[in-house]
PDB file of N, CA and C in Angstrom:
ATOM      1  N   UNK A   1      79.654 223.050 109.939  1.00  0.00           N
ATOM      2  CA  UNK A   1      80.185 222.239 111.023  1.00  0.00           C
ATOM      3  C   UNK A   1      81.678 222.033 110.807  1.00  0.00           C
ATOM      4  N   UNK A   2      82.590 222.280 111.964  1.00  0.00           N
ATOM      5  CA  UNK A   2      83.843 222.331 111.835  1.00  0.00           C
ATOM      6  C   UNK A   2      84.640 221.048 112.755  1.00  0.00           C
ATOM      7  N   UNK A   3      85.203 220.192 112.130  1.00  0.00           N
ATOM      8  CA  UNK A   3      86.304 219.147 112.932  1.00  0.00           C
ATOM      9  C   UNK A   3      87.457 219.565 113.458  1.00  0.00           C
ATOM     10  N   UNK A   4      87.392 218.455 114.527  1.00  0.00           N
ATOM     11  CA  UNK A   4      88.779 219.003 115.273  1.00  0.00           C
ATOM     12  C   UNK A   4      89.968 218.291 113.922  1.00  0.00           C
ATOM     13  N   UNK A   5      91.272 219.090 114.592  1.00  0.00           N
ATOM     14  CA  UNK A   5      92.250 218.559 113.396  1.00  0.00           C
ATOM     15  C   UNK A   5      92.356 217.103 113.675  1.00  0.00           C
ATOM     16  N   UNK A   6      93.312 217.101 112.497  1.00  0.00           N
ATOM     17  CA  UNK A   6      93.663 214.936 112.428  1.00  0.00           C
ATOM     18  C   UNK A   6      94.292 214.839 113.654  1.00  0.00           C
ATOM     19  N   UNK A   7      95.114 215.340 114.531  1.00  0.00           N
ATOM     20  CA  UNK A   7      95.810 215.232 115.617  1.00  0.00           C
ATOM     21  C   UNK A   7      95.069 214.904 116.950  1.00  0.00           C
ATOM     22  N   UNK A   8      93.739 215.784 117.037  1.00  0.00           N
ATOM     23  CA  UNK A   8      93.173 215.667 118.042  1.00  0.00           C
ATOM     24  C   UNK A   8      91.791 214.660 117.689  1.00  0.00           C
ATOM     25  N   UNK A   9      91.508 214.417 116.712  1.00  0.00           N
ATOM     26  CA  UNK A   9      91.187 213.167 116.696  1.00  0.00           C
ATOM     27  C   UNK A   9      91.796 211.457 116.846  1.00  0.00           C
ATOM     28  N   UNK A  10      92.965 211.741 116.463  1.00  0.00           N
ATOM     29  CA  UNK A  10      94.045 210.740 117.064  1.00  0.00           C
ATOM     30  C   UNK A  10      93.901 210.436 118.246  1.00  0.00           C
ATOM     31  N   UNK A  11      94.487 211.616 118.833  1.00  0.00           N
ATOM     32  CA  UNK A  11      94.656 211.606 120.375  1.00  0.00           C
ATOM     33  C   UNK A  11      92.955 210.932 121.049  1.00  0.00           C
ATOM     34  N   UNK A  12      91.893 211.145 120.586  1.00  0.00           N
ATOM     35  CA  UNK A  12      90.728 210.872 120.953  1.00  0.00           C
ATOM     36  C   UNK A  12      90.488 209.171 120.696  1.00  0.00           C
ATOM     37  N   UNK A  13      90.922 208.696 119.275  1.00  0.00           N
ATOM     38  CA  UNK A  13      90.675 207.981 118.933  1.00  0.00           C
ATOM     39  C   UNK A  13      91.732 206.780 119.810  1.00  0.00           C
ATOM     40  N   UNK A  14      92.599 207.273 120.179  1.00  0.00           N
ATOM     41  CA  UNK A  14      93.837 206.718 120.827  1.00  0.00           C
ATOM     42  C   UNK A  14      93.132 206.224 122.696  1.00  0.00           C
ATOM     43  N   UNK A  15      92.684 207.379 122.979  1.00  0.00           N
ATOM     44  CA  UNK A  15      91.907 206.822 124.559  1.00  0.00           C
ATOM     45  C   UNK A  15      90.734 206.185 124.471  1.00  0.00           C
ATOM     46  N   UNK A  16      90.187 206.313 123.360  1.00  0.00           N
ATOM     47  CA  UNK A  16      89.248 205.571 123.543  1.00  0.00           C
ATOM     48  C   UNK A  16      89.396 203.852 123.410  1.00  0.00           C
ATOM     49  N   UNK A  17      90.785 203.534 122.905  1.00  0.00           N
ATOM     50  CA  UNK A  17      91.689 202.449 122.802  1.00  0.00           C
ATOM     51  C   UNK A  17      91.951 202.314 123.324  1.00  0.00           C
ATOM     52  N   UNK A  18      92.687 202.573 124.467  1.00  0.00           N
ATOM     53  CA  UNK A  18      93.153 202.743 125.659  1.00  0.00           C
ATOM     54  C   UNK A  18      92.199 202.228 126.321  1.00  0.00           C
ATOM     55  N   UNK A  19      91.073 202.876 126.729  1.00  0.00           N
ATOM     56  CA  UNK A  19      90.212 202.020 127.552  1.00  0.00           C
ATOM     57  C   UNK A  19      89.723 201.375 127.396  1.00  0.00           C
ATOM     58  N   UNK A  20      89.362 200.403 126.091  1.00  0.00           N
ATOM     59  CA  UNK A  20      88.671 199.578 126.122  1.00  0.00           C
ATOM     60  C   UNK A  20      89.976 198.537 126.550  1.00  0.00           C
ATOM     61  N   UNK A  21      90.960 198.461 126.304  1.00  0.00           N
ATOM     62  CA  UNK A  21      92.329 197.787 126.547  1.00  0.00           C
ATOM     63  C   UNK A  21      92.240 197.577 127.932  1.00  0.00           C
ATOM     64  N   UNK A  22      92.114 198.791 129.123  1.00  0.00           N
ATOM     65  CA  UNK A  22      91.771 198.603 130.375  1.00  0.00           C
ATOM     66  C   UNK A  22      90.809 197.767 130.627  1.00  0.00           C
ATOM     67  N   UNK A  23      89.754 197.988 129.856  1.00  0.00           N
ATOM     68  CA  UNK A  23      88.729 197.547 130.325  1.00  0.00           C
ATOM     69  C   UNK A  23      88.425 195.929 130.358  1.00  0.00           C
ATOM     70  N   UNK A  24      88.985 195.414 128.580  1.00  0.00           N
ATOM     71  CA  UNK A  24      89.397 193.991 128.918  1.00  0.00           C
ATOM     72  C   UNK A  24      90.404 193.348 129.623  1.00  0.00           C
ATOM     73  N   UNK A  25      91.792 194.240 130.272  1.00  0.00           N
ATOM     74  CA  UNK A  25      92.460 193.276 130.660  1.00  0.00           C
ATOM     75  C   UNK A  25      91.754 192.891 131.857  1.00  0.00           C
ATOM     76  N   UNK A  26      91.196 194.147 132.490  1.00  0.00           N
ATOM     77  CA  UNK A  26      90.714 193.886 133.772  1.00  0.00           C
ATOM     78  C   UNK A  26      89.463 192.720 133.859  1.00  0.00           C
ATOM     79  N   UNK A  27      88.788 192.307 132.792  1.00  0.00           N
ATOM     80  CA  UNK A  27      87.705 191.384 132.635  1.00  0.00           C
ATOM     81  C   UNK A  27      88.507 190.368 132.679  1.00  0.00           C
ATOM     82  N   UNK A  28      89.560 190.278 131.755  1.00  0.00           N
ATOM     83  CA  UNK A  28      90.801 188.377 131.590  1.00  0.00           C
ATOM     84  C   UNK A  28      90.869 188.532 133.101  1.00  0.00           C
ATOM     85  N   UNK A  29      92.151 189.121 133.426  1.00  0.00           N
ATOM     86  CA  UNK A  29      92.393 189.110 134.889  1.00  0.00           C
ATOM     87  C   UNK A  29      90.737 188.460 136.160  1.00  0.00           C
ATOM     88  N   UNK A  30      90.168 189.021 135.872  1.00  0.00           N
ATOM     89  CA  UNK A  30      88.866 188.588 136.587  1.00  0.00           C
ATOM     90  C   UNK A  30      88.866 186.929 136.253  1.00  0.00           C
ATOM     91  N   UNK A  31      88.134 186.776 135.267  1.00  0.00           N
ATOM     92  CA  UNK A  31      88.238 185.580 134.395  1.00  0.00           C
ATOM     93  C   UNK A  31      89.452 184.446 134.948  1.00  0.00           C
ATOM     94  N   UNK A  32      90.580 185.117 135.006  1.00  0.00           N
ATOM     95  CA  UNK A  32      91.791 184.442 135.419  1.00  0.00           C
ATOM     96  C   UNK A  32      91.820 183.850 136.799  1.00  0.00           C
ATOM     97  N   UNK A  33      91.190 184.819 137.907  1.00  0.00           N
ATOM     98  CA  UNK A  33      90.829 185.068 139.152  1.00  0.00           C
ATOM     99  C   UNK A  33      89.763 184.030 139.470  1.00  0.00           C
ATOM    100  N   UNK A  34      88.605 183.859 138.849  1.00  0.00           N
ATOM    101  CA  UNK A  34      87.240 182.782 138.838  1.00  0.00           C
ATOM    102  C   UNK A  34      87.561 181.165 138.147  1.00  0.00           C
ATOM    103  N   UNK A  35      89.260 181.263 137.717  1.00  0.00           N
ATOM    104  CA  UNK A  35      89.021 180.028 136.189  1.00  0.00           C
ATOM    105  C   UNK A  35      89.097 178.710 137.343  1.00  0.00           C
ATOM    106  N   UNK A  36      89.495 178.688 138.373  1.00  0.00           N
ATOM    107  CA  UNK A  36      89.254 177.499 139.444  1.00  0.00           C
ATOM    108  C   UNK A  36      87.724 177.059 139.512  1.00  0.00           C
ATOM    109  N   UNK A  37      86.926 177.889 139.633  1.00  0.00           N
ATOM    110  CA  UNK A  37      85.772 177.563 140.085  1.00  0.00           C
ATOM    111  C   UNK A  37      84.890 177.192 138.514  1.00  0.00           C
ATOM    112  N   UNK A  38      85.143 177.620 137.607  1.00  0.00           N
ATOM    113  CA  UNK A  38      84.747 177.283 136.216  1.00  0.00           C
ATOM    114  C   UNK A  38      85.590 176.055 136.329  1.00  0.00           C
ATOM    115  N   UNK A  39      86.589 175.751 135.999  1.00  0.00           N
ATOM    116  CA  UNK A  39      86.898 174.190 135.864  1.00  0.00           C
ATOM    117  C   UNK A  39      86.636 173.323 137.028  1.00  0.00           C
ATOM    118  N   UNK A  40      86.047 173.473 138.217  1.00  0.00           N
ATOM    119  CA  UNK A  40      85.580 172.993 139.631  1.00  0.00           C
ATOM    120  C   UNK A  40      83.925 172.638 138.851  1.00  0.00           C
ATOM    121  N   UNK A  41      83.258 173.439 138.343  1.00  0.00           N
ATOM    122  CA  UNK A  41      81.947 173.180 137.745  1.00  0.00           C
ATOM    123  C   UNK A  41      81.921 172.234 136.845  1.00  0.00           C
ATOM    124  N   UNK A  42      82.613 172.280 135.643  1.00  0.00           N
ATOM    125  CA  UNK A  42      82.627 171.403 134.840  1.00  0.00           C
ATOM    126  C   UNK A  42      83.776 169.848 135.183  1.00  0.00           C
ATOM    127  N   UNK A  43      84.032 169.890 136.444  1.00  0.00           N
ATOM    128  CA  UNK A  43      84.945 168.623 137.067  1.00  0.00           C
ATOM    129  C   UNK A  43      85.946 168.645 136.140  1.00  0.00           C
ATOM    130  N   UNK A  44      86.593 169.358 135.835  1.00  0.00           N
ATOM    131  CA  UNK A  44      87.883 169.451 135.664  1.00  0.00           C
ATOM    132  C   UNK A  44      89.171 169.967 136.300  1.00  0.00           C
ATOM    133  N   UNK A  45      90.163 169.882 135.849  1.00  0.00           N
ATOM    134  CA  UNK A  45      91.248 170.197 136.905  1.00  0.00           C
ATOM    135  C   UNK A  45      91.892 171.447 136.115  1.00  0.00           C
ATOM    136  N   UNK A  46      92.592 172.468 136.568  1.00  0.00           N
ATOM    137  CA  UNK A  46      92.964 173.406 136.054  1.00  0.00           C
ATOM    138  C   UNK A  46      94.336 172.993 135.910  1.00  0.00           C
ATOM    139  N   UNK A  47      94.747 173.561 134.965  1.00  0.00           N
ATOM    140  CA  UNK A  47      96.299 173.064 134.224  1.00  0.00           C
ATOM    141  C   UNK A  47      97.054 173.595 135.422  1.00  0.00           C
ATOM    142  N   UNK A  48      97.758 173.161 135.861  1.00  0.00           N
ATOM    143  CA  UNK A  48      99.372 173.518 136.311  1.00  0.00           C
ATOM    144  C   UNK A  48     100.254 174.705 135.654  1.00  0.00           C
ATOM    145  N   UNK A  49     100.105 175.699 135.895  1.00  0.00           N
ATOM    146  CA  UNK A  49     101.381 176.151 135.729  1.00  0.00           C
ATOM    147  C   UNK A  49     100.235 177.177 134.056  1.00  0.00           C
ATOM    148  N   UNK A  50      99.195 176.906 133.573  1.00  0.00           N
ATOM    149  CA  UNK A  50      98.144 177.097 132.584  1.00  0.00           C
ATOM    150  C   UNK A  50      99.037 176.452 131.443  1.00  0.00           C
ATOM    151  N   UNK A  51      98.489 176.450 130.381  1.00  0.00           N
ATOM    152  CA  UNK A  51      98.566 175.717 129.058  1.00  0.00           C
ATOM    153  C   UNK A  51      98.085 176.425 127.790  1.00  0.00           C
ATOM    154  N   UNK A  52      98.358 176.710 126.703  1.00  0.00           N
ATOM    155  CA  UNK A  52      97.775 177.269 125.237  1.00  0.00           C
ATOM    156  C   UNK A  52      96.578 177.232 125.173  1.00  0.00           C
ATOM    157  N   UNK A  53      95.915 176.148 125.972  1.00  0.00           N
ATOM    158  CA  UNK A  53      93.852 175.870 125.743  1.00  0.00           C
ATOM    159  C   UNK A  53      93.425 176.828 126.751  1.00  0.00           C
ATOM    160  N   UNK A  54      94.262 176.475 127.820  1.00  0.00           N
ATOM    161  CA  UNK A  54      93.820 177.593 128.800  1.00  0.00           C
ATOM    162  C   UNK A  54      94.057 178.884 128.381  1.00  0.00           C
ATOM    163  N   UNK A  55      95.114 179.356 127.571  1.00  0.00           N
ATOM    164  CA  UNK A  55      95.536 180.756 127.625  1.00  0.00           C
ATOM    165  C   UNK A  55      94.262 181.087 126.530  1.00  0.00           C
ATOM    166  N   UNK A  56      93.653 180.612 125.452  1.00  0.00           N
ATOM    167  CA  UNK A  56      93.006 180.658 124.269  1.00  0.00           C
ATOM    168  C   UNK A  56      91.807 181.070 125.089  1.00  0.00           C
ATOM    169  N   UNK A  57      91.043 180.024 126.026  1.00  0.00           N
ATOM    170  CA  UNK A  57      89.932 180.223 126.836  1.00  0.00           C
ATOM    171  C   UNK A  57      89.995 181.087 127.381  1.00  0.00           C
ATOM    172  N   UNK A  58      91.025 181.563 128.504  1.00  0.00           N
ATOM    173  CA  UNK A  58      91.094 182.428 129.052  1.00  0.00           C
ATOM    174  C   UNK A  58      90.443 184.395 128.373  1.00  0.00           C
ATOM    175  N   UNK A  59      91.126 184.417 127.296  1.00  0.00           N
ATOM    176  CA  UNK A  59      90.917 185.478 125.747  1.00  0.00           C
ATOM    177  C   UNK A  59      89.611 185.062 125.394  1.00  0.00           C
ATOM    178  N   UNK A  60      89.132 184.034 125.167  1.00  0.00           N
ATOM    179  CA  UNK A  60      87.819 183.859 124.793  1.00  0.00           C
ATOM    180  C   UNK A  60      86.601 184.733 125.918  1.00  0.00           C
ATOM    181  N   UNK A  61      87.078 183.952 127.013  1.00  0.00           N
ATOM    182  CA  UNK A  61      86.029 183.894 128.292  1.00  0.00           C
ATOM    183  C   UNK A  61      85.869 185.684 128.448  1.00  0.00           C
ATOM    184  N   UNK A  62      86.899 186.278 128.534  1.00  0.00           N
ATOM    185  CA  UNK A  62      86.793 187.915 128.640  1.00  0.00           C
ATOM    186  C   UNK A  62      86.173 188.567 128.176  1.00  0.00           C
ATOM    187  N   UNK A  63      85.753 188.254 126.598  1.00  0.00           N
ATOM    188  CA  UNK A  63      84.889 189.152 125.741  1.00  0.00           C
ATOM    189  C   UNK A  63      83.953 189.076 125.799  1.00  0.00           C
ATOM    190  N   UNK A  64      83.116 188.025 127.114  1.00  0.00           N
ATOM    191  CA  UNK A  64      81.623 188.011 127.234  1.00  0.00           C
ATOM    192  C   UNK A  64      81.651 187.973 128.824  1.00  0.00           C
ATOM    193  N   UNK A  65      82.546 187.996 129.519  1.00  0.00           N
ATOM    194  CA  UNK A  65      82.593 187.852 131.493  1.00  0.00           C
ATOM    195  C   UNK A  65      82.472 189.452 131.703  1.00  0.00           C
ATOM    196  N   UNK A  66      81.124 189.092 132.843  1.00  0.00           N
ATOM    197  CA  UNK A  66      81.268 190.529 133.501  1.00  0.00           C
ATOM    198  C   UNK A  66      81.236 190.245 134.691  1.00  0.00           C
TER     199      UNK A  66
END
C-alpha cells in the first residue's frame, strides 16, 4: 500500500479544516441570527451592542446548534 506524499496530504488535511471552519461559522452565525428568541425564552434581554458572556455563549451555543 502506497501514500500520497506529505504535500498532498497537507493539502487534504488543510480542506478538510477548511470545512469544518465553514461549517461552524455558519452554525455561530445561525446561533447569532436565533440569540433574540433564546434570550426571549429564558426572559431575558439581549445585550446591546453583545457583551464577552454573550460572545463566550454565542462559541459555546455553535458546537451543539443545528
Amino acid at each position: 500500500m502506497q501514500t500520497a506524499p506529505l504535500h498532498q496530504r497537507g493539502q487534504l488535511l488543510l480542506g478538510v479544516v477548511r470545512g469544518q471552519i465553514r461549517l461552524f461559522s455558519g452554525l455561530w452565525a445561525a446561533w447569532i441570527d436565533d440569540a433574540d428568541g433564546v434570550y426571549r425564552n429564558f426572559r431575558k434581554d439581549l445585550p446591546p451592542g453583545g457583551d464577552w458572556t454573550f460572545f463566550a455563549r454565542s462559541l459555546q451555543a455553535a458546537t451543539v446548534y443545528e
